[in-house]
PDB file of N, CA and C in Angstrom:
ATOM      1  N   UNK A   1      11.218 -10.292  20.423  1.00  0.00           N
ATOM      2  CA  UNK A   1      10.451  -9.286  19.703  1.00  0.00           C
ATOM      3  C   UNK A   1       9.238  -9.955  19.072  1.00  0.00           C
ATOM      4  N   UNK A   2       8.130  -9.396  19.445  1.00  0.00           N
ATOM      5  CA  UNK A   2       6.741  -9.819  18.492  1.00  0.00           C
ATOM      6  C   UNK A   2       6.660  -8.797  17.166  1.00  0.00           C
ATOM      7  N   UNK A   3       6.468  -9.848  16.432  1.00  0.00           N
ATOM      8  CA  UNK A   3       5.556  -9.129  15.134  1.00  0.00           C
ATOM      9  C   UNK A   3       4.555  -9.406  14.685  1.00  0.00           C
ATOM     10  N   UNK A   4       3.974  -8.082  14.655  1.00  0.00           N
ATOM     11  CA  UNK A   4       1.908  -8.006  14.594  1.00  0.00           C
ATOM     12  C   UNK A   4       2.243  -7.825  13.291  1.00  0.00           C
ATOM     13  N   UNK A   5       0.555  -8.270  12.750  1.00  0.00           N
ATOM     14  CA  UNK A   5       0.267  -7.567  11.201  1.00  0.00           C
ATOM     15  C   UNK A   5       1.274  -8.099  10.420  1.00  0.00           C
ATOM     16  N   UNK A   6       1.380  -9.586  10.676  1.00  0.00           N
ATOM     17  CA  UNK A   6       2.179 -10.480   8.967  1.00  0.00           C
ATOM     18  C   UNK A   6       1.304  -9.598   7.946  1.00  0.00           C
ATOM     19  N   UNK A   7       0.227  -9.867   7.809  1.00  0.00           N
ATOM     20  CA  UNK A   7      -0.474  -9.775   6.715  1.00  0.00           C
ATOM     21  C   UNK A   7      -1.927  -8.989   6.940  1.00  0.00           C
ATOM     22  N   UNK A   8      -2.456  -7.965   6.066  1.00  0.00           N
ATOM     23  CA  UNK A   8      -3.718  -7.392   6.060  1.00  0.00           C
ATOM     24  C   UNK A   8      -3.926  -7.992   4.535  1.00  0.00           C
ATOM     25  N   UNK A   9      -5.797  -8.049   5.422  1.00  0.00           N
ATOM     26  CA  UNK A   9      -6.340  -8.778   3.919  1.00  0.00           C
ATOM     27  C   UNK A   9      -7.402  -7.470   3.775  1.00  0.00           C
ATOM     28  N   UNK A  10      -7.413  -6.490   2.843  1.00  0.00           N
ATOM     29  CA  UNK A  10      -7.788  -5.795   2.243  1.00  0.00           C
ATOM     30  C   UNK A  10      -9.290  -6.271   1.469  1.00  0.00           C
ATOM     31  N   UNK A  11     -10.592  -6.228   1.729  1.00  0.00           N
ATOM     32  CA  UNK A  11     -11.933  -6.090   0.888  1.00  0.00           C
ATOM     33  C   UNK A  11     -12.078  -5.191   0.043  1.00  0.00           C
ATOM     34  N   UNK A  12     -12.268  -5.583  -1.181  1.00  0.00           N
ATOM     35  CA  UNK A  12     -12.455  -4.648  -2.411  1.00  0.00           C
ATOM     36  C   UNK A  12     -13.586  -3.739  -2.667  1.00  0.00           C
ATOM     37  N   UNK A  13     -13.860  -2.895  -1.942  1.00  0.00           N
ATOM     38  CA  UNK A  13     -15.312  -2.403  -2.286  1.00  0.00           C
ATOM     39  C   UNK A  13     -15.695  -2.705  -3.809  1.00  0.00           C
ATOM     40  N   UNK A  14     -14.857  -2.533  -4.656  1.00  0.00           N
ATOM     41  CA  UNK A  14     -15.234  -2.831  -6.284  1.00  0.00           C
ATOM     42  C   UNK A  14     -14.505  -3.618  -6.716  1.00  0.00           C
ATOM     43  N   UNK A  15     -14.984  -5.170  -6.816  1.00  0.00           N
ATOM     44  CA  UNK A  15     -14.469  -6.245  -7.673  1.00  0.00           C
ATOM     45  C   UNK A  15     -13.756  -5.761  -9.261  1.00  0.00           C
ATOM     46  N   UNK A  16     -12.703  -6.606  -9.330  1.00  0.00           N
ATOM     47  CA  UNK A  16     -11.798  -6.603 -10.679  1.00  0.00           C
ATOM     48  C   UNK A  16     -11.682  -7.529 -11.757  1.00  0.00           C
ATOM     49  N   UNK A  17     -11.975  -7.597 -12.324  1.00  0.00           N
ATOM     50  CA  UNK A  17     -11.931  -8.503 -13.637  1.00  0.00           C
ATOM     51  C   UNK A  17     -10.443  -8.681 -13.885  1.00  0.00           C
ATOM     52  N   UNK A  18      -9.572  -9.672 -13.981  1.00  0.00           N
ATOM     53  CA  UNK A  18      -8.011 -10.149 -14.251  1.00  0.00           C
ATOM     54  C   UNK A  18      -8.071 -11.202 -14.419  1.00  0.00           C
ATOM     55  N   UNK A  19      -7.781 -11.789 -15.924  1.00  0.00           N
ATOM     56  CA  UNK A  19      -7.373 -13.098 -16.297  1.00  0.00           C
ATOM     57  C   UNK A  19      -8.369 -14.064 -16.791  1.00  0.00           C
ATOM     58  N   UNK A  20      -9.597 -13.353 -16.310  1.00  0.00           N
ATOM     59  CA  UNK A  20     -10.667 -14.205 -16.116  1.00  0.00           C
ATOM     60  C   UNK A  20     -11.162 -14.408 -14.635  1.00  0.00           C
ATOM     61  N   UNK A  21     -10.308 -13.897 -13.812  1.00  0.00           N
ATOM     62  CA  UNK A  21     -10.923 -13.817 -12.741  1.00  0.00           C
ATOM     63  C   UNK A  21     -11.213 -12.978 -11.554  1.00  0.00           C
ATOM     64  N   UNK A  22     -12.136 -12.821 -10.955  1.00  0.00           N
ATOM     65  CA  UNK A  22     -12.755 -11.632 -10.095  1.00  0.00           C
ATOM     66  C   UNK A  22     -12.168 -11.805  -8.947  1.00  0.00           C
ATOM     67  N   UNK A  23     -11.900 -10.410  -8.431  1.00  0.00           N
ATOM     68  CA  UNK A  23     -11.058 -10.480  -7.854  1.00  0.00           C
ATOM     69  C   UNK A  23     -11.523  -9.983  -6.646  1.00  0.00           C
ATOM     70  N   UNK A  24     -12.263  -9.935  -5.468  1.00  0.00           N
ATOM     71  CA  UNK A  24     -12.598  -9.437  -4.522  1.00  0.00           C
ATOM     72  C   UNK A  24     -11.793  -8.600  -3.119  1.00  0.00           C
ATOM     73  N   UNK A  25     -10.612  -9.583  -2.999  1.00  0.00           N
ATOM     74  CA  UNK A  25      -9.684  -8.871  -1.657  1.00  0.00           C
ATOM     75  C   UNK A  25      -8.441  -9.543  -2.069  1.00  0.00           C
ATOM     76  N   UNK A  26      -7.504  -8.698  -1.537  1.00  0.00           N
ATOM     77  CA  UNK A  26      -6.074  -8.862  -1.657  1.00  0.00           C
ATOM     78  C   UNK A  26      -5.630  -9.121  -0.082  1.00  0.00           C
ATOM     79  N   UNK A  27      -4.388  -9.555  -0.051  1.00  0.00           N
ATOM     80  CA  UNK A  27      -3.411 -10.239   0.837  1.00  0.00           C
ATOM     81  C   UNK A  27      -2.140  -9.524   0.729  1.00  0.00           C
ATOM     82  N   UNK A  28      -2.108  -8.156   1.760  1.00  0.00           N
ATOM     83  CA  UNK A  28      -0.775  -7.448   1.486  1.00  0.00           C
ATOM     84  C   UNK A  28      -0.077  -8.055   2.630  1.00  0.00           C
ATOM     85  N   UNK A  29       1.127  -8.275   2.506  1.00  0.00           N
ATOM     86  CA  UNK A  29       2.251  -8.670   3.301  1.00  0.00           C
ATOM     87  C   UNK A  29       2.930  -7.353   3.885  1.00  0.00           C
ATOM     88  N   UNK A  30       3.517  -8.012   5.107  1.00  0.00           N
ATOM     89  CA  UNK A  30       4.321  -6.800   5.336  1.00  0.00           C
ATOM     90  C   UNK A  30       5.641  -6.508   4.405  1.00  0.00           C
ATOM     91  N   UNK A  31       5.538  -5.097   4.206  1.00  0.00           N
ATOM     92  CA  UNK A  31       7.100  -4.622   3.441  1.00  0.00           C
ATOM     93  C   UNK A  31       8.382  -4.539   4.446  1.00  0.00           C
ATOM     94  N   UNK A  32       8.980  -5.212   3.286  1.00  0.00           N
ATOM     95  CA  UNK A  32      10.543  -5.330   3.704  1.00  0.00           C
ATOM     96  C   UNK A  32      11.511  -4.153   2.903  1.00  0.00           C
ATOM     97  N   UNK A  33      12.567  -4.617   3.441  1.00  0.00           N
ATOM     98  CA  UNK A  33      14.016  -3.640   2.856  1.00  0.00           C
ATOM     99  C   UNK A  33      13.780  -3.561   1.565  1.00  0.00           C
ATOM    100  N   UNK A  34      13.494  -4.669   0.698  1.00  0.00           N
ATOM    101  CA  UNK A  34      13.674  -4.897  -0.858  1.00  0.00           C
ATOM    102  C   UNK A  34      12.845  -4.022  -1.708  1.00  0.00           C
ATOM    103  N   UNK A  35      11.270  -3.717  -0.858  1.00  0.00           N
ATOM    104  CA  UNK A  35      10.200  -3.173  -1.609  1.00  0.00           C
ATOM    105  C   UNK A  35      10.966  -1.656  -1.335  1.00  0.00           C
ATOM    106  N   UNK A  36      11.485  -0.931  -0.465  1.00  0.00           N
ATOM    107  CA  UNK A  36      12.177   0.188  -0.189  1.00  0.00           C
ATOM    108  C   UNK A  36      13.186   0.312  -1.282  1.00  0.00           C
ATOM    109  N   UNK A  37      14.120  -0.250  -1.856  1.00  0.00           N
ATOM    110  CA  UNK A  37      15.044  -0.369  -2.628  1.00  0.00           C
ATOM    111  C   UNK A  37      14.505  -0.299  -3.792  1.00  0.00           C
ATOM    112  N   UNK A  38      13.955  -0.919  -3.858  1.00  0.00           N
ATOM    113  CA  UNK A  38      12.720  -1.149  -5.897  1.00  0.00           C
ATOM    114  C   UNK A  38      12.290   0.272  -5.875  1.00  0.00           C
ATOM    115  N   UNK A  39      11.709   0.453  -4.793  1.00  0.00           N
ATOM    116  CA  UNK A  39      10.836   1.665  -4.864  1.00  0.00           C
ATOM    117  C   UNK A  39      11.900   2.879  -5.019  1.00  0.00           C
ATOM    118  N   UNK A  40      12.740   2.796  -4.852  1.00  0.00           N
ATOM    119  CA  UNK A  40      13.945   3.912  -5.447  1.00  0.00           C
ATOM    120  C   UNK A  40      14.432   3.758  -6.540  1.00  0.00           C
ATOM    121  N   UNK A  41      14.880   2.636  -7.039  1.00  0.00           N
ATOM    122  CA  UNK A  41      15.220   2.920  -8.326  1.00  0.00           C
ATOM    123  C   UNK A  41      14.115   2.834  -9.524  1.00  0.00           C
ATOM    124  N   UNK A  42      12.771   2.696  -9.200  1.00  0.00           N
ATOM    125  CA  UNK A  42      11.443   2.831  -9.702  1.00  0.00           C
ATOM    126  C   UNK A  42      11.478   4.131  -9.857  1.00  0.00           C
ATOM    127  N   UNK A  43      11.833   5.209  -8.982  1.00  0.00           N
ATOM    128  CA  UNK A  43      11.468   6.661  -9.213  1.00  0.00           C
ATOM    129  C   UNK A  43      12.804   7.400  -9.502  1.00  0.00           C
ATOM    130  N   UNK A  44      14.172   6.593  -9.525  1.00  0.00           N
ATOM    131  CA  UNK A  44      15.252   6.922 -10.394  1.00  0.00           C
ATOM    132  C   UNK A  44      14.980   5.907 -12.259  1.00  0.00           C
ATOM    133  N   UNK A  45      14.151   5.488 -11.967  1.00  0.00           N
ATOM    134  CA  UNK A  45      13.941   5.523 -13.410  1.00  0.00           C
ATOM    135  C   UNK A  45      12.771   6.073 -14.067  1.00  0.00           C
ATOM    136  N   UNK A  46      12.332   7.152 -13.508  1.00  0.00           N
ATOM    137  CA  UNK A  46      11.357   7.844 -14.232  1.00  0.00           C
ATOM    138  C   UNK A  46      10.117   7.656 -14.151  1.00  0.00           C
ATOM    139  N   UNK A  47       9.893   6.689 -13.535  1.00  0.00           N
ATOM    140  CA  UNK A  47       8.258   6.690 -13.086  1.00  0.00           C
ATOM    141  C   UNK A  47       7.423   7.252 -12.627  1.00  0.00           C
ATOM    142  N   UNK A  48       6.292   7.613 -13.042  1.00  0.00           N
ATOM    143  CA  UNK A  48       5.572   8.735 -11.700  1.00  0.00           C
ATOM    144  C   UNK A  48       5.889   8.146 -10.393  1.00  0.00           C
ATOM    145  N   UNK A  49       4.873   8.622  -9.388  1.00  0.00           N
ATOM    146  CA  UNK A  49       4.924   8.380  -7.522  1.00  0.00           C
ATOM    147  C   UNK A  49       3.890   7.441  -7.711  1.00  0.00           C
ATOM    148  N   UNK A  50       2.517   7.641  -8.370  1.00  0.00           N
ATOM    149  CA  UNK A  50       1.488   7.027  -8.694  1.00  0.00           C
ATOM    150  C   UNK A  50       1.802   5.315  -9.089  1.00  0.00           C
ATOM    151  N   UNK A  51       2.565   5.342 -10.247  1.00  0.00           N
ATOM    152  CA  UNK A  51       3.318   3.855 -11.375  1.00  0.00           C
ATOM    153  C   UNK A  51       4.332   3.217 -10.095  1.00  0.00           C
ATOM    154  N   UNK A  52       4.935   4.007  -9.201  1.00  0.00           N
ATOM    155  CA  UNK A  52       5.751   3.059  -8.526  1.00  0.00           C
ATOM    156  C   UNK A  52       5.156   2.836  -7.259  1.00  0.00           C
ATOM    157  N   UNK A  53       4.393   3.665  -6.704  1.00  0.00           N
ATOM    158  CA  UNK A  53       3.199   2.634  -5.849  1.00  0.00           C
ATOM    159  C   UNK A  53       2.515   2.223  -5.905  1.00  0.00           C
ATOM    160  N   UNK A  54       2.019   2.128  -7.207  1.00  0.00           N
ATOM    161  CA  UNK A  54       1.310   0.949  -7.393  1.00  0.00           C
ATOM    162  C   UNK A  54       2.082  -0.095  -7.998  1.00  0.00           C
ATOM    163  N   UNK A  55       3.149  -0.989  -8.161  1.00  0.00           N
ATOM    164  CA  UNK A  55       3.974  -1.686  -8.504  1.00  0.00           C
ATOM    165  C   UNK A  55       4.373  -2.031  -6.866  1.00  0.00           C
ATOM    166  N   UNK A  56       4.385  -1.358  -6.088  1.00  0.00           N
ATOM    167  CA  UNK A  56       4.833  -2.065  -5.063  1.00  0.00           C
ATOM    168  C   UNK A  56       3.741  -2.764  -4.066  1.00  0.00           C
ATOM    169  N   UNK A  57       2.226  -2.018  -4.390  1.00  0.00           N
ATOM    170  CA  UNK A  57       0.873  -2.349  -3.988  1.00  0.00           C
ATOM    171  C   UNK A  57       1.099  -4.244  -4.632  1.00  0.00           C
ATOM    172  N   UNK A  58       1.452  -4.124  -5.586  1.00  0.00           N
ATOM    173  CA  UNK A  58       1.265  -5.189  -6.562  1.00  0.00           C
ATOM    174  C   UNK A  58       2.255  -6.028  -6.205  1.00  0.00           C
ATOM    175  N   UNK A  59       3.321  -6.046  -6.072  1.00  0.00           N
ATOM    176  CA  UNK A  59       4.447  -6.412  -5.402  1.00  0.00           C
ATOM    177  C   UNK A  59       4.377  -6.890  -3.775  1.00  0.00           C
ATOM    178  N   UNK A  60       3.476  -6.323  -2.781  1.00  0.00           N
ATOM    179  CA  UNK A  60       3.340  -7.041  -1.863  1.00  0.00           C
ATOM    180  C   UNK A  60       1.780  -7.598  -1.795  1.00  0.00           C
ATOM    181  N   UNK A  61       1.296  -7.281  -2.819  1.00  0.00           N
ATOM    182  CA  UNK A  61       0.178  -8.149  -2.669  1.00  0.00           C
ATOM    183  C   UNK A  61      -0.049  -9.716  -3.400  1.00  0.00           C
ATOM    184  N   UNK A  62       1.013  -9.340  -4.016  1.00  0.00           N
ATOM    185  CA  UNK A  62       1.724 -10.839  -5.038  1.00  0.00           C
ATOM    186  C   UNK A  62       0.746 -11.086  -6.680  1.00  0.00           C
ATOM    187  N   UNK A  63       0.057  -9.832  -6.816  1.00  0.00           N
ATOM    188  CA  UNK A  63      -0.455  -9.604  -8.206  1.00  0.00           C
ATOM    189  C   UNK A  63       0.169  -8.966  -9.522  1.00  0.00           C
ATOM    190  N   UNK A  64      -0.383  -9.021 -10.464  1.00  0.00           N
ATOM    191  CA  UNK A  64       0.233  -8.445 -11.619  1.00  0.00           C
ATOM    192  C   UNK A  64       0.113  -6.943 -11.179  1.00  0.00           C
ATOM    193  N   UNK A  65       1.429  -5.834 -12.217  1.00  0.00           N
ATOM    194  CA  UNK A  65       1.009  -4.699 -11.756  1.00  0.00           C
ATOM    195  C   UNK A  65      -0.757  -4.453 -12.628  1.00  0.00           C
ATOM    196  N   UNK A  66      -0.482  -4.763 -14.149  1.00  0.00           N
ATOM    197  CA  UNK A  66      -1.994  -4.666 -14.601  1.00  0.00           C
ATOM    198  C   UNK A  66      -2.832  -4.731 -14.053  1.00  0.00           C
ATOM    199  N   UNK A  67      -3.186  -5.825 -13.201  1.00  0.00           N
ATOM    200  CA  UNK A  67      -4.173  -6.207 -12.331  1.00  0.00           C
ATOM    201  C   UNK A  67      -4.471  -5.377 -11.310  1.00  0.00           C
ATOM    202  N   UNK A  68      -3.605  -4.551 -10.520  1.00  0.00           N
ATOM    203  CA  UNK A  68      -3.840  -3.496  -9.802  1.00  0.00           C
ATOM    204  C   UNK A  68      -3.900  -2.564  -9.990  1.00  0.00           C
ATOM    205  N   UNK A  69      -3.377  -1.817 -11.580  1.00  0.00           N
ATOM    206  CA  UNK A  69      -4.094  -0.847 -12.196  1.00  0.00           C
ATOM    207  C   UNK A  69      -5.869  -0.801 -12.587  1.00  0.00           C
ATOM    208  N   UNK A  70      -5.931  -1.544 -12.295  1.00  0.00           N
ATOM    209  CA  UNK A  70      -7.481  -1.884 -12.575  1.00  0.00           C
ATOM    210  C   UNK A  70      -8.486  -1.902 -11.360  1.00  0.00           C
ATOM    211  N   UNK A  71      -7.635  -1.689 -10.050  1.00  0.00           N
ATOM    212  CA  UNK A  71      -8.366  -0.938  -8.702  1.00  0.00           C
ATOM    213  C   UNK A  71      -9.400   0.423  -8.681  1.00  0.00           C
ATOM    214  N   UNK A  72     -10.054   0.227  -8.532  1.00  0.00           N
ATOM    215  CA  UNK A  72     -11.017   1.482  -7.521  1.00  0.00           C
ATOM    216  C   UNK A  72     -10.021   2.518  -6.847  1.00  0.00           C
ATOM    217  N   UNK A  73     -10.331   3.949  -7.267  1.00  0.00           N
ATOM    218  CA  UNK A  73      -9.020   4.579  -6.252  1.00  0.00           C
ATOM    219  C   UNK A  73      -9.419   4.623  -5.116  1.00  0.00           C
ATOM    220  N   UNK A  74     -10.875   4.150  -4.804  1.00  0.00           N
ATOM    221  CA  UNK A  74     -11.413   4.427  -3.081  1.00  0.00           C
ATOM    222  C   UNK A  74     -10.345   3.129  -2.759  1.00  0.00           C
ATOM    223  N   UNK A  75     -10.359   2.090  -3.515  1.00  0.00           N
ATOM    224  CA  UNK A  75      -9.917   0.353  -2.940  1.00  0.00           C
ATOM    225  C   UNK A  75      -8.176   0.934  -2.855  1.00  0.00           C
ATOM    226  N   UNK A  76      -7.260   2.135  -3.914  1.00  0.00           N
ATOM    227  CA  UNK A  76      -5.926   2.175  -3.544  1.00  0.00           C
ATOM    228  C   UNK A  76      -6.167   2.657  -2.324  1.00  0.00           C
ATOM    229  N   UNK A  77      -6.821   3.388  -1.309  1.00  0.00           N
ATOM    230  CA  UNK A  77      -6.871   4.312  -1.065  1.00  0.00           C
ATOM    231  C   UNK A  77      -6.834   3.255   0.567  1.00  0.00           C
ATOM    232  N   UNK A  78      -7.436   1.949   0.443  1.00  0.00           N
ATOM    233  CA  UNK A  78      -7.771   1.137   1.371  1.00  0.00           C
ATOM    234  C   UNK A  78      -6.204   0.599   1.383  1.00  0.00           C
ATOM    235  N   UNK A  79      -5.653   0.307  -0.016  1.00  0.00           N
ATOM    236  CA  UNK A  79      -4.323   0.239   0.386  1.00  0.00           C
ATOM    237  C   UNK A  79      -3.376   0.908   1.051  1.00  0.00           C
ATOM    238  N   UNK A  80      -3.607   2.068   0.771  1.00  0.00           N
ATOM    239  CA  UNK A  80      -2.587   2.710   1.013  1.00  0.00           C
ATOM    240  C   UNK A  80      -2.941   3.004   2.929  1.00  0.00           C
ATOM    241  N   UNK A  81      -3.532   3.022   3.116  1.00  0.00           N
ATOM    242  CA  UNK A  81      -3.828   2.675   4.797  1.00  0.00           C
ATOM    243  C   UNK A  81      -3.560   1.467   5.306  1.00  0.00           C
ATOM    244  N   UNK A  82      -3.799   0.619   4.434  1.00  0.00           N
ATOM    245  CA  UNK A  82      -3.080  -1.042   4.765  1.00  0.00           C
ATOM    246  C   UNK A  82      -1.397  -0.454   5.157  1.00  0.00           C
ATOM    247  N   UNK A  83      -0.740  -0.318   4.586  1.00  0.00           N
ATOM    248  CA  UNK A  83       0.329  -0.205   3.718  1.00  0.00           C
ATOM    249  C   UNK A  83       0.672   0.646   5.060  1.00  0.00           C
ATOM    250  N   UNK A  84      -0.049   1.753   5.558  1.00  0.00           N
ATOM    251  CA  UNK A  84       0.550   2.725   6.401  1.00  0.00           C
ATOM    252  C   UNK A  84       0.493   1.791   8.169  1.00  0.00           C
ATOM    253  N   UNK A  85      -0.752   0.986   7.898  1.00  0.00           N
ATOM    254  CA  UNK A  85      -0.884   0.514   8.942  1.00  0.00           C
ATOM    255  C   UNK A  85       0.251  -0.747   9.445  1.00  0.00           C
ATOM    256  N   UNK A  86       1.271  -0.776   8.464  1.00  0.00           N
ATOM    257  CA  UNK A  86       2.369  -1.728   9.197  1.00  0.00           C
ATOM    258  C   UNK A  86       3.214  -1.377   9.815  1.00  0.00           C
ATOM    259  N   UNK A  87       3.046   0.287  10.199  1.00  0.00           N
ATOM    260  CA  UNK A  87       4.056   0.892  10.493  1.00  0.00           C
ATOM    261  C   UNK A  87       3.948   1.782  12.121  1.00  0.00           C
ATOM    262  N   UNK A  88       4.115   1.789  13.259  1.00  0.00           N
ATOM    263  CA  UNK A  88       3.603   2.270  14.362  1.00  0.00           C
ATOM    264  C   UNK A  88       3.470   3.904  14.319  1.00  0.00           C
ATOM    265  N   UNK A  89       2.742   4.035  14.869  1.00  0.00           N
ATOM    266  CA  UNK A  89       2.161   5.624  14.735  1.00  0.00           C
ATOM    267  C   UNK A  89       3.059   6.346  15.884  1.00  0.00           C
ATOM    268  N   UNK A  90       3.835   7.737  15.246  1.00  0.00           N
ATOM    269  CA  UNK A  90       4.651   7.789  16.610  1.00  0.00           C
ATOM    270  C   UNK A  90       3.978   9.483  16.841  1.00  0.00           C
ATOM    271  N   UNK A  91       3.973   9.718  18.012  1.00  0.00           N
ATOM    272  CA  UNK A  91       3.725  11.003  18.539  1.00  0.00           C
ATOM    273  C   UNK A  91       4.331  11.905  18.022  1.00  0.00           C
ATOM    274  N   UNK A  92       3.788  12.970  17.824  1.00  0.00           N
ATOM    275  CA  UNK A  92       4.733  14.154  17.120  1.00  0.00           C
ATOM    276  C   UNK A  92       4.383  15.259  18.302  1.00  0.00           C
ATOM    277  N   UNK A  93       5.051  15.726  19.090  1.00  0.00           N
ATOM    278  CA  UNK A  93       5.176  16.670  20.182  1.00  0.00           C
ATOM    279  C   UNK A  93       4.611  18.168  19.643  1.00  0.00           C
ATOM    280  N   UNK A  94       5.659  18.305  18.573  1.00  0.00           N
ATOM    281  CA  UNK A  94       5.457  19.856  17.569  1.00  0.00           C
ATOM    282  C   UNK A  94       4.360  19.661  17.414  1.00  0.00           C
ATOM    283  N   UNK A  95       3.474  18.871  16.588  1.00  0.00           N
ATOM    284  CA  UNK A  95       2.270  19.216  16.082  1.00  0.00           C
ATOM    285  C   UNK A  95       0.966  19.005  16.950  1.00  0.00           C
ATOM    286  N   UNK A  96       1.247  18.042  18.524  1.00  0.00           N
ATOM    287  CA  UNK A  96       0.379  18.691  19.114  1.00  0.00           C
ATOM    288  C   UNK A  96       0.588  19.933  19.968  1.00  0.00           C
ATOM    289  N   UNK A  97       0.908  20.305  20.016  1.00  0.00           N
ATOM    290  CA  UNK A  97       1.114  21.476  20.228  1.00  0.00           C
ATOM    291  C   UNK A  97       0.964  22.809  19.530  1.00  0.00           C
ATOM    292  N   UNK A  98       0.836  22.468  18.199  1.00  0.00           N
ATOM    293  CA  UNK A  98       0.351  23.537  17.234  1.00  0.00           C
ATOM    294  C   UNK A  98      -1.144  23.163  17.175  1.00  0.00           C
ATOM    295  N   UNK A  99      -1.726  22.030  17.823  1.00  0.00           N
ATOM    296  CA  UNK A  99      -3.366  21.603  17.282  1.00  0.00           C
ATOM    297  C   UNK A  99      -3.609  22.117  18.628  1.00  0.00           C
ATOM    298  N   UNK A 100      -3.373  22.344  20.078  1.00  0.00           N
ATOM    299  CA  UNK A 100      -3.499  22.855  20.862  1.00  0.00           C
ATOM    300  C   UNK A 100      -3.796  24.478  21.300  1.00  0.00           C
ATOM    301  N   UNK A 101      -5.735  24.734  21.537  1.00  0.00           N
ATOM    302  CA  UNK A 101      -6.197  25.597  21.409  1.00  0.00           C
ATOM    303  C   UNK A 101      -5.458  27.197  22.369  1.00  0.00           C
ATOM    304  N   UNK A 102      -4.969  28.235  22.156  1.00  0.00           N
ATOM    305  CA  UNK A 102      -4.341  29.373  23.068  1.00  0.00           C
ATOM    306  C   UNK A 102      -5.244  30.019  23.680  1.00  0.00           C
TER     307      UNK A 102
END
């Protein structure tokens, strides 16, 4: 079995100030079982959808969550396509077929 896409390195359209230091692009890893698991009991403990993906943004990008509260929502927004892009795109039959002109 090959595995593509260890890692997307994400460009910040808008640099971050953290720690003292600027922060230009992140290094998301691919998600495993563990970030799936956190991410449930993150939203069995009351967190918004918002607070626990971004904790897991932060979590595979190996930053503070602070530090990624302090993103551009265009730059989550680059994440969150990172994030989708580790995952293979599968055909959905039903819906072409509903995008399919009569």
């Amino acid at each position: 079995m090959t595995i593509k896409n260890m890692n997307t390195i994400i460009t910040l359209g808008y640099a971050v100030e953290h720690g003292g230091v600027t922060v230009t692009k992140l290094t998301m890893r691919r998600p495993i079982t563990n970030d799936e698991i956190r991410k449930s009991q993150r939203k069995n403990s009351g967190l918004t959808d918002q607070e626990v993906q971004t904790q897991m943004f932060a979590d595979m990008c190996g930053v503070e969550f602070d530090m990624m509260c302090k993103t551009d929502l265009t730059d989550q927004q680059k994440l969150v396509e990172a994030y989708e892009g580790f995952f293979p795109k599968q055909a959905n039959p039903a819906k072409a077929s509903l995008d399919q002109p009569n």
